[in-house]
N, C-alpha and C. Protein backbone atom coordinates (compact mmCIF):
# COMPACT_ATOMS: atom_id res chain seq x y z
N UNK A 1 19.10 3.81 -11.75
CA UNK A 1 17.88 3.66 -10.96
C UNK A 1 16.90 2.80 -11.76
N UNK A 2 15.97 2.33 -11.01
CA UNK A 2 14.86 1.84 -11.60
C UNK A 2 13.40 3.14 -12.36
N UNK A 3 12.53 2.15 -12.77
CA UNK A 3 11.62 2.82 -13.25
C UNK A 3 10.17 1.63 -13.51
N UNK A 4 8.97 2.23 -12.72
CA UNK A 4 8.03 2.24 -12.95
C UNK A 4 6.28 2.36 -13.36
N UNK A 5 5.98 1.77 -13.95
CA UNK A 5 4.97 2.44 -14.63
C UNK A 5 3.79 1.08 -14.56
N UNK A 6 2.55 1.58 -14.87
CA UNK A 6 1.09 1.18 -14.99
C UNK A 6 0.29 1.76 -15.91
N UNK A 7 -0.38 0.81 -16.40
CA UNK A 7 -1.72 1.52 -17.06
C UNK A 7 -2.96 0.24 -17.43
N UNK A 8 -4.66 1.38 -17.51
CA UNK A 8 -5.30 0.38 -17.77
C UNK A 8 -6.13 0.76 -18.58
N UNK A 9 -6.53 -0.86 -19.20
CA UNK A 9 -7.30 -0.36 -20.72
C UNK A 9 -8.69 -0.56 -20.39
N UNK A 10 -9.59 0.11 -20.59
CA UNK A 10 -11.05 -0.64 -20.46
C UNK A 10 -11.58 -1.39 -21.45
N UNK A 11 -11.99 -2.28 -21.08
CA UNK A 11 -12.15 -3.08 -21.98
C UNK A 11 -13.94 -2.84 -22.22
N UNK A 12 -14.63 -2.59 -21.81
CA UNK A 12 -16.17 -1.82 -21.90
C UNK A 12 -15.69 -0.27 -21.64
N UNK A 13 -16.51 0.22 -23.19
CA UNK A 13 -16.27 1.83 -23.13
C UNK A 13 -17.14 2.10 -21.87
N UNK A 14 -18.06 1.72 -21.42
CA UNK A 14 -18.51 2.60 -20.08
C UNK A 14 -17.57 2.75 -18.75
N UNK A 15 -16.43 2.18 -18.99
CA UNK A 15 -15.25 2.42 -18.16
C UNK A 15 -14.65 3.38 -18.64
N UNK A 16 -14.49 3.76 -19.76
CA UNK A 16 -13.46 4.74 -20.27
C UNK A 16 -13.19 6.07 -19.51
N UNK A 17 -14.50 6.59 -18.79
CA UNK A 17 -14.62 8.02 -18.00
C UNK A 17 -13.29 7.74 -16.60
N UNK A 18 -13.25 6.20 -15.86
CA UNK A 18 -12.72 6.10 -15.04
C UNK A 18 -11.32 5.74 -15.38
N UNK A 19 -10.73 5.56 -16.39
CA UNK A 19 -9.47 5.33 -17.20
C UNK A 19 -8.99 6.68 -16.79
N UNK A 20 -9.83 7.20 -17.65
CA UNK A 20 -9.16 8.74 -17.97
C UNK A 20 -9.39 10.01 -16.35
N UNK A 21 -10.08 8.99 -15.48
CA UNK A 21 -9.87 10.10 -14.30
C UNK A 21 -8.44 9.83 -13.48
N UNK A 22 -7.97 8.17 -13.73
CA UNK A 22 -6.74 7.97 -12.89
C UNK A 22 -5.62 8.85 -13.73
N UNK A 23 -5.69 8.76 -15.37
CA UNK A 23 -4.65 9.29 -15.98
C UNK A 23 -4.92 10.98 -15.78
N UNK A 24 -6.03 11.65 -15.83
CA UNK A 24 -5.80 12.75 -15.56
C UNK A 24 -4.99 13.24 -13.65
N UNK A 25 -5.27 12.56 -12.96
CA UNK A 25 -4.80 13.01 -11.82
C UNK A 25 -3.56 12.82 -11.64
N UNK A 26 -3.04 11.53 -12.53
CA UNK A 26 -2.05 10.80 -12.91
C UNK A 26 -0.85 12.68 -13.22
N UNK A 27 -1.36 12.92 -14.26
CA UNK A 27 -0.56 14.18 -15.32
C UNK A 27 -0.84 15.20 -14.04
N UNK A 28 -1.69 15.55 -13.67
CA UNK A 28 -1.86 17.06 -12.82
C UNK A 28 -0.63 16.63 -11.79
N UNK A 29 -0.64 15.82 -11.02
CA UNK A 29 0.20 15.33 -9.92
C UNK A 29 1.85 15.38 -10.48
N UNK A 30 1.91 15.20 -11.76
CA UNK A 30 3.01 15.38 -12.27
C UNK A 30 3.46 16.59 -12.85
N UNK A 31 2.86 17.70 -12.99
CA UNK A 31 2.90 18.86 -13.32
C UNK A 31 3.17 19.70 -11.77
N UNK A 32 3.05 19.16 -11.01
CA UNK A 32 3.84 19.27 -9.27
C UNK A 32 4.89 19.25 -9.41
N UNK A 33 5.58 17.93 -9.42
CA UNK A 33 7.17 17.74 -9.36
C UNK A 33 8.15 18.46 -9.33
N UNK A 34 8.57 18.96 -8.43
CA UNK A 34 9.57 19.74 -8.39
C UNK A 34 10.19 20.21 -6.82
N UNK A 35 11.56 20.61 -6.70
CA UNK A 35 11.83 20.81 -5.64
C UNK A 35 11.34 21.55 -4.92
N UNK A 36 10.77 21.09 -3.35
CA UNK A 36 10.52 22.22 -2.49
C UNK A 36 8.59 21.62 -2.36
N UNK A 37 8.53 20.90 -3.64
CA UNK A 37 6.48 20.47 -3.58
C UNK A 37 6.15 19.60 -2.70
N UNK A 38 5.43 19.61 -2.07
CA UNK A 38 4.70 19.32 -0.37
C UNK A 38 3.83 18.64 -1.02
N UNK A 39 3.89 16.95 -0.40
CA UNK A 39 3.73 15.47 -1.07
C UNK A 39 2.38 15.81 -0.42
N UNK A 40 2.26 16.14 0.12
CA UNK A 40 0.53 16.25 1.18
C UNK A 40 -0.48 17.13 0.29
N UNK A 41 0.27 17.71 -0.41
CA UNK A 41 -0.91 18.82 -1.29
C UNK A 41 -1.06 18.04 -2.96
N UNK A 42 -0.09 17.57 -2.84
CA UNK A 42 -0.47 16.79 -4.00
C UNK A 42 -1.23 15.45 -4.66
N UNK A 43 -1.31 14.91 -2.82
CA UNK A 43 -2.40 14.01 -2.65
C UNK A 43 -3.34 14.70 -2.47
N UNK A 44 -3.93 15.84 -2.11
CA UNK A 44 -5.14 16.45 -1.99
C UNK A 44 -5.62 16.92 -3.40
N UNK A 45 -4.64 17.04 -4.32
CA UNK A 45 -4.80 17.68 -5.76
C UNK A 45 -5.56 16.32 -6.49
N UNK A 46 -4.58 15.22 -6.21
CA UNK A 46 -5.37 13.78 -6.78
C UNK A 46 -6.52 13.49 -6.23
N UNK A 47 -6.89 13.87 -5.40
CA UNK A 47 -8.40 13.60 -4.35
C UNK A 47 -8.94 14.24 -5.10
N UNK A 48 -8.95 15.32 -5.41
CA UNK A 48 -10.05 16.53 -6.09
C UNK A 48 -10.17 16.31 -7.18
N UNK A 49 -9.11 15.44 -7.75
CA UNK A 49 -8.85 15.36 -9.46
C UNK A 49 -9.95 13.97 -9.35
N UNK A 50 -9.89 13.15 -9.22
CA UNK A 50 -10.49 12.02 -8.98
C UNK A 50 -11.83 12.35 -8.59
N UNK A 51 -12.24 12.85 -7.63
CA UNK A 51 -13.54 13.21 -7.06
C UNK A 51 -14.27 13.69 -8.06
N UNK A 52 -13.83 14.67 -8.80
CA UNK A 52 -14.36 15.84 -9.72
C UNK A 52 -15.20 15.50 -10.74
N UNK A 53 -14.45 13.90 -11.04
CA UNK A 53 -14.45 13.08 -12.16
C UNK A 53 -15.53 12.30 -11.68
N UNK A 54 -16.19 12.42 -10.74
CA UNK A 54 -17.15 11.40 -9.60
C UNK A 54 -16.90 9.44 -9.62
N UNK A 55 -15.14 10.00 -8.94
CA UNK A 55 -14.98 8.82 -8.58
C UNK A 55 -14.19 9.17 -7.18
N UNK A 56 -14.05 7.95 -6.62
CA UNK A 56 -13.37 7.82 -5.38
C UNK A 56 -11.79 7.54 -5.69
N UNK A 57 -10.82 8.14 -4.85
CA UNK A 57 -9.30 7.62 -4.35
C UNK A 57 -9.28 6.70 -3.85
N UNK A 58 -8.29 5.72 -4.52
CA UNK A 58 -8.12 4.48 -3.24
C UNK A 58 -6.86 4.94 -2.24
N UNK A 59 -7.66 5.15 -0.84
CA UNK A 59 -7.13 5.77 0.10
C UNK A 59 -5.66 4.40 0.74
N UNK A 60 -5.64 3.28 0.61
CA UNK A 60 -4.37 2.86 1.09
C UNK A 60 -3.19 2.93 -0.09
N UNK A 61 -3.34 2.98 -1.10
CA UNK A 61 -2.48 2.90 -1.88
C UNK A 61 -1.98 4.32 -2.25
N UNK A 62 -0.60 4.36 -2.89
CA UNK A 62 0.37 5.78 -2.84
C UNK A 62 1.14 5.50 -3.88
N UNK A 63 1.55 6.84 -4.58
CA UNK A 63 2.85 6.86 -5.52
C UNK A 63 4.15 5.93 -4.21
N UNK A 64 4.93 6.63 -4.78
CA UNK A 64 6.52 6.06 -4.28
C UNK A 64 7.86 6.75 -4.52
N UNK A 65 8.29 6.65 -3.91
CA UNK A 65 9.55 7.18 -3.91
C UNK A 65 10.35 6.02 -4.68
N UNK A 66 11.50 5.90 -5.77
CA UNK A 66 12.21 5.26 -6.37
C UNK A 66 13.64 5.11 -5.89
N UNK A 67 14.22 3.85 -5.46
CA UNK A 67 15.39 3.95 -5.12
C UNK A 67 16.79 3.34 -5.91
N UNK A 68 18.10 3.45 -5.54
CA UNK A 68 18.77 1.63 -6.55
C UNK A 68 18.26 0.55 -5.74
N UNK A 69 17.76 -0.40 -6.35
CA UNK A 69 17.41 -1.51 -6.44
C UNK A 69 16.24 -1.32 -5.17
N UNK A 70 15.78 -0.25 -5.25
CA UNK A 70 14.49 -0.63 -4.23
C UNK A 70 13.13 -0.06 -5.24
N UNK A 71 12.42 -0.89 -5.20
CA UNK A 71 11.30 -0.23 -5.76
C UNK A 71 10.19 0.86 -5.11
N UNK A 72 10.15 0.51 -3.56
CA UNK A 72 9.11 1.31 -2.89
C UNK A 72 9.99 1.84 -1.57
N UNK A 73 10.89 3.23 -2.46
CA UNK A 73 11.36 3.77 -1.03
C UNK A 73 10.24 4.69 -0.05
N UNK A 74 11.49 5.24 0.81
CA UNK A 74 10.95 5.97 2.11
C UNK A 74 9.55 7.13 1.97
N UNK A 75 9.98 7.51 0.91
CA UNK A 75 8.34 8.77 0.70
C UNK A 75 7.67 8.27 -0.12
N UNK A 76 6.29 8.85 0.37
CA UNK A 76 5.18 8.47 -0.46
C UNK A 76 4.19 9.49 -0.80
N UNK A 77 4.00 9.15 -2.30
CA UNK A 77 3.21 10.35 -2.90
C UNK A 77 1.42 9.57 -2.65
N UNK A 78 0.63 10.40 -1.51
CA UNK A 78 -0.58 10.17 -1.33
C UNK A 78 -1.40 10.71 -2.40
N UNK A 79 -2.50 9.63 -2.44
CA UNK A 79 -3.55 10.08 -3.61
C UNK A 79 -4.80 10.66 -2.71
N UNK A 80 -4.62 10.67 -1.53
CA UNK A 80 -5.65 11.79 -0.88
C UNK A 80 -5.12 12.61 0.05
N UNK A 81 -5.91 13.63 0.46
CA UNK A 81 -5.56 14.59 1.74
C UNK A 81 -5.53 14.39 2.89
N UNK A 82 -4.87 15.33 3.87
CA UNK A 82 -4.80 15.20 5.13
C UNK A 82 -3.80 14.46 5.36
N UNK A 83 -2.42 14.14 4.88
CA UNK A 83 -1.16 13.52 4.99
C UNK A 83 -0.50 14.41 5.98
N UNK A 84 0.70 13.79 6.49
CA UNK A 84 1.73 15.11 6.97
C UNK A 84 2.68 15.64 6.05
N UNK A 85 2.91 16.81 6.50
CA UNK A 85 4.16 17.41 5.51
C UNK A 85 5.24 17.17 5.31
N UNK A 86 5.74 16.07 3.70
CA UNK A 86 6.55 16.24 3.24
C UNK A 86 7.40 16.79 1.53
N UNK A 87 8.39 16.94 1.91
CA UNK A 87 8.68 17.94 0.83
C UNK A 87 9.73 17.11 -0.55
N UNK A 88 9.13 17.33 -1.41
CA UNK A 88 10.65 16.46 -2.71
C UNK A 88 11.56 17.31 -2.52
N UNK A 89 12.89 16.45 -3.04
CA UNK A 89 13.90 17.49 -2.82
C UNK A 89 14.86 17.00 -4.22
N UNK A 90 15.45 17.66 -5.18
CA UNK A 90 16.30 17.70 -6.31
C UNK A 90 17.07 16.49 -5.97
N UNK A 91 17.10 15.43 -7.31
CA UNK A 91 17.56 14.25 -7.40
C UNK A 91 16.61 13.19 -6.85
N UNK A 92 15.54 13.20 -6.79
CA UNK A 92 14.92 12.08 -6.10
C UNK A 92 13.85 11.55 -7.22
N UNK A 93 13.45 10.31 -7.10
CA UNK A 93 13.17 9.51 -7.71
C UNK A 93 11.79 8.90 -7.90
N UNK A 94 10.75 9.25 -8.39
CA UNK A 94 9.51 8.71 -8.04
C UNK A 94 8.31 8.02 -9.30
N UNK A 95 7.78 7.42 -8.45
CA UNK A 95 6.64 6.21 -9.44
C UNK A 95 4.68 7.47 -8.97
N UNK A 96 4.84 8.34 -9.69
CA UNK A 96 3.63 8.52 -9.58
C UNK A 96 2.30 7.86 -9.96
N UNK A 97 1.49 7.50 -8.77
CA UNK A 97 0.40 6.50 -9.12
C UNK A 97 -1.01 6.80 -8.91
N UNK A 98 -2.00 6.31 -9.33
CA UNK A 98 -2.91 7.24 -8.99
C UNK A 98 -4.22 5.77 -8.97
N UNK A 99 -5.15 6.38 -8.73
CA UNK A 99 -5.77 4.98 -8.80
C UNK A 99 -7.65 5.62 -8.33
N UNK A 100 -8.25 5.23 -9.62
CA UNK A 100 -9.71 5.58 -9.02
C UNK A 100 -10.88 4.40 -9.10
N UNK A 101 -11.58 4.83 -8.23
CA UNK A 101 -12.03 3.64 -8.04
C UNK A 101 -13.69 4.04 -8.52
N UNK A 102 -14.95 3.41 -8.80
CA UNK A 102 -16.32 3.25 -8.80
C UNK A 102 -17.22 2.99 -7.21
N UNK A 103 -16.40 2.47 -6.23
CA UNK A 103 -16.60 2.19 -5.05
C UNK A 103 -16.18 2.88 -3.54
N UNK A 104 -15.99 2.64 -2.87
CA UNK A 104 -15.63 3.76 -1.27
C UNK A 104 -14.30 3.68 -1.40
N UNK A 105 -13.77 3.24 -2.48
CA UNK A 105 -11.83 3.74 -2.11
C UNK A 105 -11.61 3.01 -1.42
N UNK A 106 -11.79 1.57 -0.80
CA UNK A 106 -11.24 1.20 0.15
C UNK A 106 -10.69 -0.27 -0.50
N UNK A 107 -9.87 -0.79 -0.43
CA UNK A 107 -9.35 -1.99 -1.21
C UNK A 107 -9.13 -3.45 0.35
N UNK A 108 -8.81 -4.39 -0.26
CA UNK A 108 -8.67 -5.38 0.83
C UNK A 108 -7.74 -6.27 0.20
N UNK A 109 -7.13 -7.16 0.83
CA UNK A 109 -6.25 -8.14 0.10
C UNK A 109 -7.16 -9.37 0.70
N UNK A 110 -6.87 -10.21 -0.95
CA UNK A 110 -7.67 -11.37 -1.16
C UNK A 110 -6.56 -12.54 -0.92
N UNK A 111 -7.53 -13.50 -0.60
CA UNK A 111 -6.26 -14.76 -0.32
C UNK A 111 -5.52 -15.37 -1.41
N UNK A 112 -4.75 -16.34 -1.46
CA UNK A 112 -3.61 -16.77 -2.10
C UNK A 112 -3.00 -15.94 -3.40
N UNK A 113 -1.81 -15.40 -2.48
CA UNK A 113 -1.21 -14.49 -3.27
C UNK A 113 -0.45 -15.26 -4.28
N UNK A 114 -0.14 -14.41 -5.64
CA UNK A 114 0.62 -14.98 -6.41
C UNK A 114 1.54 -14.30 -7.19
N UNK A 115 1.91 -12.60 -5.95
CA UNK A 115 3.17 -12.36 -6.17
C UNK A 115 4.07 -12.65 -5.12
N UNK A 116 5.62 -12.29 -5.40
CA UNK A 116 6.43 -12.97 -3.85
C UNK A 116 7.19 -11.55 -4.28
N UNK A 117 8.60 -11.57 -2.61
CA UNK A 117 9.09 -10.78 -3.16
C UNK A 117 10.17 -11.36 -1.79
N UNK A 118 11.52 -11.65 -1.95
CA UNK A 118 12.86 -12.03 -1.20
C UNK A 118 12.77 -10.83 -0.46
N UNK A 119 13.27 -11.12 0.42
CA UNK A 119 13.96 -10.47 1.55
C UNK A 119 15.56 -10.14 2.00
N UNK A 120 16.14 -9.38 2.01
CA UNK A 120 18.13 -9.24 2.00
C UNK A 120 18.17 -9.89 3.28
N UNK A 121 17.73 -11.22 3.23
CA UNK A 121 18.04 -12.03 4.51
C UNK A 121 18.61 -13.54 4.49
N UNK A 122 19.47 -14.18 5.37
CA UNK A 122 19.64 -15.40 4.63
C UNK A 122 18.93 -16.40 5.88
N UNK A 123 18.32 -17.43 5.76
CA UNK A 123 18.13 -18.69 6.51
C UNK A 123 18.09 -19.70 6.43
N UNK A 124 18.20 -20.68 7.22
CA UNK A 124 18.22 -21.96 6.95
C UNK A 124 17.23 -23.14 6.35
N UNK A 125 17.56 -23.61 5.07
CA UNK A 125 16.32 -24.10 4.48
C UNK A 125 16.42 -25.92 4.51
N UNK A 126 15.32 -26.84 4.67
CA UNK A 126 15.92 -28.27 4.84
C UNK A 126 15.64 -28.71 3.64
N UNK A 127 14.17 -28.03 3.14
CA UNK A 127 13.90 -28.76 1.79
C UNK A 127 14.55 -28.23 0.17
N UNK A 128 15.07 -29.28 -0.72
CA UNK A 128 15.82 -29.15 -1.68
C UNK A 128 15.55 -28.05 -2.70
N UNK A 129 13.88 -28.15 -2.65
CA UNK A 129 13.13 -27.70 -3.53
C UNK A 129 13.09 -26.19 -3.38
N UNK A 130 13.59 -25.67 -2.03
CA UNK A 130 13.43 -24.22 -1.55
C UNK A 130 15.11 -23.72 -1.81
N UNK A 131 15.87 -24.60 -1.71
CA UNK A 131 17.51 -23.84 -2.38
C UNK A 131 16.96 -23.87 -3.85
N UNK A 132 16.35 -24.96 -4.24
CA UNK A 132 16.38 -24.14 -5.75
C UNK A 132 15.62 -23.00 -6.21
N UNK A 133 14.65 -22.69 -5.47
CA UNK A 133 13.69 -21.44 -5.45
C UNK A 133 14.68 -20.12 -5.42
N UNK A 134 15.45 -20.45 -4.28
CA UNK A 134 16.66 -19.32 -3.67
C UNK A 134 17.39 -19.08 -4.89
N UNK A 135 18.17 -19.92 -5.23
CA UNK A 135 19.13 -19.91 -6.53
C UNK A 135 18.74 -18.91 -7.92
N UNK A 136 17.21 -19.26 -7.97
CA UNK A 136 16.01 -18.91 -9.39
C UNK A 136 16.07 -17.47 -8.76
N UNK A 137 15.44 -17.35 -7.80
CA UNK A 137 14.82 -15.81 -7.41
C UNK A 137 16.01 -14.71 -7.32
N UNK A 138 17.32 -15.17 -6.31
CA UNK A 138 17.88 -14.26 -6.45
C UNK A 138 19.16 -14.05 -7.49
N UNK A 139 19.11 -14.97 -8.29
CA UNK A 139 20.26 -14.54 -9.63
C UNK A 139 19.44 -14.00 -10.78
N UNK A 140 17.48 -14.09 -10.81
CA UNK A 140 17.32 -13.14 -11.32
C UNK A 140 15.69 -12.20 -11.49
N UNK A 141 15.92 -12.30 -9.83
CA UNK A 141 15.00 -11.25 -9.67
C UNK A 141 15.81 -10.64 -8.25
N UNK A 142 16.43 -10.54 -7.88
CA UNK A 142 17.16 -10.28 -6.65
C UNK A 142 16.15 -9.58 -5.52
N UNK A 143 16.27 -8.51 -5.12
CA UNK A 143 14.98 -8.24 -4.23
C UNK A 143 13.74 -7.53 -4.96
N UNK A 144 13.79 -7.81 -6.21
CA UNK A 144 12.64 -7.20 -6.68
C UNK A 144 11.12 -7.84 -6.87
N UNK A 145 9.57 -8.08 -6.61
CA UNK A 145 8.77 -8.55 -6.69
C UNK A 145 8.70 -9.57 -8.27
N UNK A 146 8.41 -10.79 -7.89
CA UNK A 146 8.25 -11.34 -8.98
C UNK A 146 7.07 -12.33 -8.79
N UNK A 147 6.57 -12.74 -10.18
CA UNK A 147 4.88 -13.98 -9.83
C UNK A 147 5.67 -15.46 -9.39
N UNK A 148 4.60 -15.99 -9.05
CA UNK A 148 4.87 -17.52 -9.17
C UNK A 148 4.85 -18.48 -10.32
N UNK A 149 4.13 -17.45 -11.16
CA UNK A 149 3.83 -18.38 -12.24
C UNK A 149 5.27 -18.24 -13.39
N UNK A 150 6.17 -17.53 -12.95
CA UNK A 150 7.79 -17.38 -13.56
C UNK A 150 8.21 -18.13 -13.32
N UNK A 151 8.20 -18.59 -12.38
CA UNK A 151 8.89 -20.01 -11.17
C UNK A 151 8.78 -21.48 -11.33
N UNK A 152 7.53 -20.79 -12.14
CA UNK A 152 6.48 -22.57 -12.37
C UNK A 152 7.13 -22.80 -13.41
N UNK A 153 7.29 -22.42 -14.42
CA UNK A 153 8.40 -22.80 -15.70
C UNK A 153 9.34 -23.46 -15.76
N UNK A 154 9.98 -23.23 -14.17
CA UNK A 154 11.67 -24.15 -13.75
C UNK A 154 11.75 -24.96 -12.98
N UNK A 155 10.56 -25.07 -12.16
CA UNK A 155 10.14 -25.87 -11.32
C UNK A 155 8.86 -26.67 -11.42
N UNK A 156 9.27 -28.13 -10.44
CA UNK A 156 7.78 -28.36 -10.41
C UNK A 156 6.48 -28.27 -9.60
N UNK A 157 5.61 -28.28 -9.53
CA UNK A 157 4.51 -27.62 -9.40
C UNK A 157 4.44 -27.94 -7.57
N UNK A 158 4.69 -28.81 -7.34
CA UNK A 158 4.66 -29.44 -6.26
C UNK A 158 5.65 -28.79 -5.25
N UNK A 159 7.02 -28.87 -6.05
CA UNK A 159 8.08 -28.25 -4.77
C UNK A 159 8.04 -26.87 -4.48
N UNK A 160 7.39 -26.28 -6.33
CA UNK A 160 7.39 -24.98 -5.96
C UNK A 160 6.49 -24.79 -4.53
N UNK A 161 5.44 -25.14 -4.38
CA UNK A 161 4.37 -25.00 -3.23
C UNK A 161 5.16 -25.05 -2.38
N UNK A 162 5.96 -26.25 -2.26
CA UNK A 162 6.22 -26.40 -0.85
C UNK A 162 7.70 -25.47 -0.28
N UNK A 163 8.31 -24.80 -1.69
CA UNK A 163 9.43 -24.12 -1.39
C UNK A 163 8.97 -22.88 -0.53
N UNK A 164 7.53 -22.34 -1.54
CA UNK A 164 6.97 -21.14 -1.10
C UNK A 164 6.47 -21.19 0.40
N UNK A 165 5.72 -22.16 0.90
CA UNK A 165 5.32 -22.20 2.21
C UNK A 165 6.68 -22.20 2.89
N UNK A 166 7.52 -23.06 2.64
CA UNK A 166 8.71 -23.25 3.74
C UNK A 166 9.58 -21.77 3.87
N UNK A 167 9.52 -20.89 2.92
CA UNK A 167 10.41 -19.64 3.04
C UNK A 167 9.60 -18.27 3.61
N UNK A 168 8.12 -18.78 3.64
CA UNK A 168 7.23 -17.71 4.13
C UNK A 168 7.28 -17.51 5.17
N UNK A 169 7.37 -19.18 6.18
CA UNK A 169 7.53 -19.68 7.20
C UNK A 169 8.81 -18.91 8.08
N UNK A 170 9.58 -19.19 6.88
CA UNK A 170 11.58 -18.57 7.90
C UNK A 170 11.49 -17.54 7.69
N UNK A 171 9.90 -16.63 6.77
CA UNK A 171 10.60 -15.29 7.25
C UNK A 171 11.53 -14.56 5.72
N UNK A 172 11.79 -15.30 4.83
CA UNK A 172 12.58 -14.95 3.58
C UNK A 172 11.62 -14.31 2.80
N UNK A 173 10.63 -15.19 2.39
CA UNK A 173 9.74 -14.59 1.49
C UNK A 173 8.35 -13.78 2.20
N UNK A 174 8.22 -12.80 1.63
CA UNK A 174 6.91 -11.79 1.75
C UNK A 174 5.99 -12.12 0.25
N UNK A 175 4.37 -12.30 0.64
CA UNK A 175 3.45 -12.40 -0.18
C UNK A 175 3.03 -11.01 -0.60
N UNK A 176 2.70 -10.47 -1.73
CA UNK A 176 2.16 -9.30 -2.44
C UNK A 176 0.71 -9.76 -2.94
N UNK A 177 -0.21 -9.62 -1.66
CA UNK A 177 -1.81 -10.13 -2.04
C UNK A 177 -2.13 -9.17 -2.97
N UNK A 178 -3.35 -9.86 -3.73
CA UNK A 178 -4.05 -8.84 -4.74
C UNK A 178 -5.29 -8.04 -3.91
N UNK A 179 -4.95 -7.31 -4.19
CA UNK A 179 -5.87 -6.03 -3.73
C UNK A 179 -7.41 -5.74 -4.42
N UNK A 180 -8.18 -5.72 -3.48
CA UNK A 180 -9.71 -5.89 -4.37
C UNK A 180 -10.70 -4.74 -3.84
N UNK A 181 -11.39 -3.88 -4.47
CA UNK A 181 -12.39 -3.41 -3.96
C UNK A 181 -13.35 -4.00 -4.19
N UNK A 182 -14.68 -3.12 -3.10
CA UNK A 182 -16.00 -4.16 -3.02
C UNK A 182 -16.61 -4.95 -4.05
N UNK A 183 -17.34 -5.98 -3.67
CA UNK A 183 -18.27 -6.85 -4.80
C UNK A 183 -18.81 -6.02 -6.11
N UNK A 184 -18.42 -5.80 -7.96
CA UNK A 184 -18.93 -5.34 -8.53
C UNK A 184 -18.62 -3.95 -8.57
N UNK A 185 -17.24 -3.74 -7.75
CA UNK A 185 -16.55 -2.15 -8.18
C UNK A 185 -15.38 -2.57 -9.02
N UNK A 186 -14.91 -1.23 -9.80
CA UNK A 186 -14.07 -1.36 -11.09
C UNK A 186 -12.80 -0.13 -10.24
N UNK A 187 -11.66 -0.42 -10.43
CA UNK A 187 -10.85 0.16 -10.26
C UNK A 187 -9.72 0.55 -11.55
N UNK A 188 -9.54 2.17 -11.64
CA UNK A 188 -8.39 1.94 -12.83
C UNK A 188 -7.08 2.82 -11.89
N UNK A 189 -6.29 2.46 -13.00
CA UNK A 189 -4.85 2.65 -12.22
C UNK A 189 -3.90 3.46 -13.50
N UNK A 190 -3.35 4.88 -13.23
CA UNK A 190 -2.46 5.44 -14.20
C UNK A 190 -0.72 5.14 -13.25
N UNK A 191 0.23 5.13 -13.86
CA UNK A 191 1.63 5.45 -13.10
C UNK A 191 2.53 5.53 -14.25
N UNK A 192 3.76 6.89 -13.81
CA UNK A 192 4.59 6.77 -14.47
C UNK A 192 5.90 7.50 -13.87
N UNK A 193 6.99 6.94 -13.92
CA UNK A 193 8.24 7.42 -12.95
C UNK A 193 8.80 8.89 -13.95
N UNK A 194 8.93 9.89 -12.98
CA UNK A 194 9.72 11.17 -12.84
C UNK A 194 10.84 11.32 -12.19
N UNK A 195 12.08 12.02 -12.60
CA UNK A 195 13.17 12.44 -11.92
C UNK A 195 12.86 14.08 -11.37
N UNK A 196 13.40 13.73 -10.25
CA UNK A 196 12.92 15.55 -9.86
C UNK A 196 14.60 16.07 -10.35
N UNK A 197 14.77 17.17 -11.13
CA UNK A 197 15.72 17.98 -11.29
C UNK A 197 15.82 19.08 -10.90
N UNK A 198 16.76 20.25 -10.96
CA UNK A 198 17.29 21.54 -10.06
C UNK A 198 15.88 22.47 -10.65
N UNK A 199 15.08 22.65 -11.39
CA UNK A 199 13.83 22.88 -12.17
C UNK A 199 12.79 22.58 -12.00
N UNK A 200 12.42 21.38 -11.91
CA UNK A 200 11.52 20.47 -12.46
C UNK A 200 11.41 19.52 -11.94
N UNK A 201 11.17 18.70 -13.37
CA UNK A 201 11.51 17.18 -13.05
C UNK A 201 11.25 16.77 -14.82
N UNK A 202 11.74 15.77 -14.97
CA UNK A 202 11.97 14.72 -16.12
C UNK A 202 11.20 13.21 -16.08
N UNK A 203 10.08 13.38 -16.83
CA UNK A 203 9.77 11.94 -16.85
C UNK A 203 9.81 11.19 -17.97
N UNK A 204 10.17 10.00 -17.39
CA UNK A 204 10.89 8.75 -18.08
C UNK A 204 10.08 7.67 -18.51
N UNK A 205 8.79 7.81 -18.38
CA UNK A 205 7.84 6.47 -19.14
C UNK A 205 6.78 6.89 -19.95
């Protein structure tokens, strides 16, 4: 399986309180894990954990479920309340994430993205510059999210553009915008992947 993880440093100690509220909700949420724990109460646990700390949840964003070769499977671990009920179950795989914010929790995606991420799809491409994109991305990033600026290294600057528009176009490639809260809010972010076991669970980062 895969495994992922996050973290953030403040770089002004007057951030430090909001570091340590994502990583604390981060650990409580992980002290859950285990078979039979109801994903809905444990986003309500990160709400309270976060709040407590007098910060806000960023309400669109979620842990994850971990798959082979998928990074963001079918369940999702919410960082606030009022979800529907679901339950982990022994052997399953997850990216606990947590994320607090200084602002209303609410995030937006900003224009020109500059992550990508393939699609298990094939189509027809005319320009040269987009088989070689194809070739780069999937012998070695296969469907997993990768930047543009990896790309830019093997390519040139020009085709890359035009590979990226032409595969967005057919439908191959998906953009991963950056996510922003309001003008002059600070967001921090804890994550770290757990195995749920017949017990427990085991974490791995």
């Amino acid at each position: 399986c895969i495994s992922d993880t996050a973290f953030t440093v403040a770089l002004n100690p007057e951030h430090e309180s909001l570091v340590k509220a994502a990583e604390e909700a981060t650990r409580v949420a992980i002290e859950m894990m285990r078979p039979g724990a109801k994903l809905n109460t444990i986003g309500a646990l990160i709400e309270d954990t976060i709040k407590s700390a007098g910060f806000e949840p960023v309400k669109q964003l979620t842990g994850h479920q971990l798959e082979e070769w998928t990074l963001h499977g079918e369940k999702q671990v919410p960082c606030v309340s009022g979800k529907p009920e679901v339950k982990v179950e022994a052997g399953e795989v997850y990216a606990i994430e947590t994320f607090a914010s200084t602002g209303s929790g609410n995030v937006s995606d900003l224009p020109n993205p500059l992550i990508y991420q393939l699609l298990p799809i094939r189509v027809p491409v005319r320009f040269r510059g987009s088989k070689q994109f194809l070739s780069i991305a999937r012998r070695e990033y296969k469907e997993f999210p990768f930047a543009e600026r990896w790309l830019a290294k093997k390519m040139k600057r020009a085709a890359l553009k035009m590979a990226i528009r032409e595969l967005r176009q057919n439908g191959a490639l998906i953009a991963h915008h950056i996510l922003a809260e309001e003008k002059g809010e600070f967001v921090s972010q804890r994550e770290h992947t757990v195995i749920i076991t017949e017990d427990g669970h085991e974490q791995t980062t």
